[in-house]
Protein backbone atom coordinates (compact mmCIF):
# COMPACT_ATOMS: atom_id res chain seq x y z
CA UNK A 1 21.14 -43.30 -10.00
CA UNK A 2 17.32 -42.87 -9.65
CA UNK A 3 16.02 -38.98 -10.92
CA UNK A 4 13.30 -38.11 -8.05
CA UNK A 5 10.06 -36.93 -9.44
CA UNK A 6 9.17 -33.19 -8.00
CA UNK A 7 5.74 -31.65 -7.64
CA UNK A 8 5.42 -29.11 -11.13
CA UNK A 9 4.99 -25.66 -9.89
CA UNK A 10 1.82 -24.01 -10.54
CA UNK A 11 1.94 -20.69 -12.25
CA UNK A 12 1.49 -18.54 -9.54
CA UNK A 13 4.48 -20.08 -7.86
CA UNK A 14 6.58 -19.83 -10.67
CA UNK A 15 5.88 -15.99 -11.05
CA UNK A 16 6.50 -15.35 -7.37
CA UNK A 17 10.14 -17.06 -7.82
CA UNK A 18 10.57 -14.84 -10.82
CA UNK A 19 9.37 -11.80 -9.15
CA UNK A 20 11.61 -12.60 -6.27
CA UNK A 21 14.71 -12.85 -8.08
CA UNK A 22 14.24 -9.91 -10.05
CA UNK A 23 16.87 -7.44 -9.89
CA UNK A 24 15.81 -3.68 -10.94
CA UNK A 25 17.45 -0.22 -11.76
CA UNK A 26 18.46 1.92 -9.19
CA UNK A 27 15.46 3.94 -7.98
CA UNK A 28 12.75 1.37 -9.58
CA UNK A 29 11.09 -0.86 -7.25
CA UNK A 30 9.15 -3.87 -9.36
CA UNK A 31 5.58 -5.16 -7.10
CA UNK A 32 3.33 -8.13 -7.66
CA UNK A 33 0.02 -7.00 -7.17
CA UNK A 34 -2.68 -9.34 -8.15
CA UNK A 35 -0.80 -11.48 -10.46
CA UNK A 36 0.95 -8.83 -12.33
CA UNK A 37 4.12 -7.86 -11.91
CA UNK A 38 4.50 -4.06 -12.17
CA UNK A 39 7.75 -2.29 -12.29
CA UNK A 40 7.88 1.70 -11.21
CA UNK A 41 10.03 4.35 -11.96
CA UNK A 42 11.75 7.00 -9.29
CA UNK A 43 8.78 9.53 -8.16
CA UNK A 44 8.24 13.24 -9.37
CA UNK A 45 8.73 16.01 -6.49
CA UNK A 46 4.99 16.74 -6.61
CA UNK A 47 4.43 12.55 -5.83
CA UNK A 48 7.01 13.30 -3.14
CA UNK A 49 5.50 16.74 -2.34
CA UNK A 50 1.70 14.91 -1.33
CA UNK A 51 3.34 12.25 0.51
CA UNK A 52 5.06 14.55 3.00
CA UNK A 53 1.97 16.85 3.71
CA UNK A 54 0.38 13.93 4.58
CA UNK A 55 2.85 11.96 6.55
CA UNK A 56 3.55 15.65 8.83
CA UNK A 57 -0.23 15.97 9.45
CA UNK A 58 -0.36 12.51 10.45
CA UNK A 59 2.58 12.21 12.74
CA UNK A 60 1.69 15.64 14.31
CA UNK A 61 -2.20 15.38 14.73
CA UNK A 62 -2.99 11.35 15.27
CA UNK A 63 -4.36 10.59 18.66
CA UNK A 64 -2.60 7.77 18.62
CA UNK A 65 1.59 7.54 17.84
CA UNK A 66 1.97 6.72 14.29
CA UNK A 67 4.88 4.88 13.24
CA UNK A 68 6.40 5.08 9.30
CA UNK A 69 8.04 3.75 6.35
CA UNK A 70 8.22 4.63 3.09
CA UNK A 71 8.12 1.90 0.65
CA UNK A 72 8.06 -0.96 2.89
CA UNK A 73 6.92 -4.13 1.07
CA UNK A 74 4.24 -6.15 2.69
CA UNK A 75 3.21 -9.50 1.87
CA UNK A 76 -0.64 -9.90 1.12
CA UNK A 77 -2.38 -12.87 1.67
CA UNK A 78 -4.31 -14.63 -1.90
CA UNK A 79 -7.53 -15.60 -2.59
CA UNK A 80 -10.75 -14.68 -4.25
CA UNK A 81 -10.21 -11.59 -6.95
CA UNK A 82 -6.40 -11.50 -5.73
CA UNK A 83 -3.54 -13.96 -5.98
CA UNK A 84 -0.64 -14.02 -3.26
CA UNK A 85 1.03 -9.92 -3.74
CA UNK A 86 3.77 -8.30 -2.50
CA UNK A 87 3.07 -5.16 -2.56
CA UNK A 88 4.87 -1.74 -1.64
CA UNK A 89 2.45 1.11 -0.42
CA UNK A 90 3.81 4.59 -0.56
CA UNK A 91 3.53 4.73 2.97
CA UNK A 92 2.74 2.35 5.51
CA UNK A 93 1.52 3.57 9.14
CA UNK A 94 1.42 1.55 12.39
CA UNK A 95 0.47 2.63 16.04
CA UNK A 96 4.65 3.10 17.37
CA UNK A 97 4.24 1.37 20.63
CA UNK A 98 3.62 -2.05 18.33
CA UNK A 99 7.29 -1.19 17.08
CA UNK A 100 6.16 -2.78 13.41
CA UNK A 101 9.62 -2.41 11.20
CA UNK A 102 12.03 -3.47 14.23
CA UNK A 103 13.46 -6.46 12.54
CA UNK A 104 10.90 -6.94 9.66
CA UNK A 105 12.08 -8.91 6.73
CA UNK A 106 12.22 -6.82 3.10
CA UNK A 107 8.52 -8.20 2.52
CA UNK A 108 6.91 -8.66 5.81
CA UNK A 109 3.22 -9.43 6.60
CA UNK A 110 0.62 -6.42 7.00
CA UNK A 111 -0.89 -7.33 10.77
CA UNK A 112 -0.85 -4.76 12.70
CA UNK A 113 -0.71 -2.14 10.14
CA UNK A 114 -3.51 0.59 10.78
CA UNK A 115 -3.40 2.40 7.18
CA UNK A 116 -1.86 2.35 3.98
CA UNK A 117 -0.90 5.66 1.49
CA UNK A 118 -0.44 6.04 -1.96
CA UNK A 119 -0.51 8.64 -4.36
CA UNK A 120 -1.09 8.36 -8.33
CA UNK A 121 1.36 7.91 -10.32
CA UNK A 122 2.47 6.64 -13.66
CA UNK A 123 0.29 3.55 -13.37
CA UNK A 124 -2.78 5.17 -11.48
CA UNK A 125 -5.57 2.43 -11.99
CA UNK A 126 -3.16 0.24 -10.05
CA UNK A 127 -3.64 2.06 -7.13
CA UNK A 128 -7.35 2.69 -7.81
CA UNK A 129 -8.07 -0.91 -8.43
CA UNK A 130 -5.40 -3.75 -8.35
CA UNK A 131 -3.86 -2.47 -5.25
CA UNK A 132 -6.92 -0.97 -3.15
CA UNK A 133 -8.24 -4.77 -3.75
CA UNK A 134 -4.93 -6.52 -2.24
CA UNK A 135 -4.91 -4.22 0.56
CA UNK A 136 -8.47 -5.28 1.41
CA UNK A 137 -7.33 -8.85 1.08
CA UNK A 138 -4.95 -8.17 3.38
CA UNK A 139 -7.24 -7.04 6.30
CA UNK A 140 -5.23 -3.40 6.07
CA UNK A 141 -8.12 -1.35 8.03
CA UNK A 142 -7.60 1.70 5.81
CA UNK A 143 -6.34 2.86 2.80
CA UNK A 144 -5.60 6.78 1.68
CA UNK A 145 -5.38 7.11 -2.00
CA UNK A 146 -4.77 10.97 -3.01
CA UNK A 147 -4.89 10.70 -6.42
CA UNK A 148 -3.45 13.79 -8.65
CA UNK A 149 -5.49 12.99 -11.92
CA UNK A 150 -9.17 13.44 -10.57
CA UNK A 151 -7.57 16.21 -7.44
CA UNK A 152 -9.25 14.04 -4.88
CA UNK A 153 -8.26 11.80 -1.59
CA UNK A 154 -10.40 8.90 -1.26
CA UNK A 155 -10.46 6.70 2.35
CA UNK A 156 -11.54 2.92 2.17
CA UNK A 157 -12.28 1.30 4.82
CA UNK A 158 -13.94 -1.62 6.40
CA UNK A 159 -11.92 -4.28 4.67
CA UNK A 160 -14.47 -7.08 3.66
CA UNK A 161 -12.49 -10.05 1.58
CA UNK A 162 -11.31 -8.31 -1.77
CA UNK A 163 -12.31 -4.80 -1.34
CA UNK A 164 -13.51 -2.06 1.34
CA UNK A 165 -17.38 -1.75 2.01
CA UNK A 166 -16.60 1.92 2.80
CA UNK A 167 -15.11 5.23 0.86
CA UNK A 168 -14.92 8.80 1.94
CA UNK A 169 -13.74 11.36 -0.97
CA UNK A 170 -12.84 14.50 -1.13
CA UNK A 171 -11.68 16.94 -3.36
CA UNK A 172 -8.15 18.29 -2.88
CA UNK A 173 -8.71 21.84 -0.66
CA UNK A 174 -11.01 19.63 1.45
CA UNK A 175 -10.20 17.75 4.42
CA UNK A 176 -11.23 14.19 5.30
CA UNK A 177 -11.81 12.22 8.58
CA UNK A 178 -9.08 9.51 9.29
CA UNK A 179 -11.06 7.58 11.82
CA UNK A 180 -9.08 5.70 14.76
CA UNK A 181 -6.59 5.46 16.01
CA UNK A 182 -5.69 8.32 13.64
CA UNK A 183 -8.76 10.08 15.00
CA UNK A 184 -8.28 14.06 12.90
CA UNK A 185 -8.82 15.78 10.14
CA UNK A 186 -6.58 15.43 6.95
CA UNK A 187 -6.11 19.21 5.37
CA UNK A 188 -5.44 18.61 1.88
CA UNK A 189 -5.19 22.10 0.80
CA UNK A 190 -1.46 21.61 0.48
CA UNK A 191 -1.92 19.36 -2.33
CA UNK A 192 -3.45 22.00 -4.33
């Protein structure tokens, strides 16, 4: 019998495999963002709290019909500052007549997504760097960040490869300007 030589994997492959197989805690969800992987525990109310002031606004206000889920993993494409991620936004919003999460696989790709949320939590300079820069990979037009540590929301946009050329913040009490196809004003008083 003749052994059959294989390819070696490189490293990035072998961490996807063992990010894929991983099996967390109830409530935890583990993410590979840039390289890393990154296991979170089950949000606080007041993480929960933000994310539903915003989701109402947005699903009441947009000019354009939003569509939803929470914790949806996406699949971001590698290169430059940002290795292949799969990554799992807070929230993940897509125009509703595109019908986005009909069908999609546990980690599907971001086209067609319009904007990303997430709010701060125990790892917050993943979501102020790591993440914002695999979004932007990803071609993900916008991404709301309302971070509780600094009391501020913070828009990128303009995706441009690993990172937006654009950022609108504002501090909590304030509202910001989700462009189109949102196309309204975010109040963020309620996150006060």
């Amino acid at each position: 019998m003749t052994a059959m030589a294989h390819e070696p994997l490189t490293q990035e492959e072998v961490l996807l495999e063992g990010f894929l197989a991983l099996d967390t805690p109830e409530g935890f969800r583990a993410e590979l963002i840039g390289g890393e992987i990154v296991v979170t525990p089950p949000p606080d109310g007041e993480h929960e709290k933000y994310i539903s002031r915003i989701v109402r606004q947005v699903i009441k206000l947009s000019r354009t019909d939003m569509d939803f889920s929470g914790n949806k993993g996406l699949r971001l494409r590698s290169g430059g500052g940002c290795p292949k991620s799969h990554v799992i936004p807070d929230v993940t919003f897509a125009p509703f007549d595109l019908d986005l999460f009909a069908g999609a696989e546990s980690w599907m790709p971001c086209d067609g997504v319009a904007m990303v949320l997430d709010v701060t939590s125990a790892r917050p300079q993943a979501d102020r760097e790591a993440k914002r820069r695999c979004y932007a990979r990803g071609g993900i037009p916008l991404y709301l960040l309302a971070d509780r540590d600094t009391f501020q929301v913070t828009l990128f946009s303009d995706p441009d490869k690993d990172d937006y050329r654009a950022l609108t913040t504002r501090p909590f009490g304030k509202s910001i300007t989700l462009p189109e196809p949102f196309a309204f004003d975010l109040d963020t008083a309620d996150l006060l």
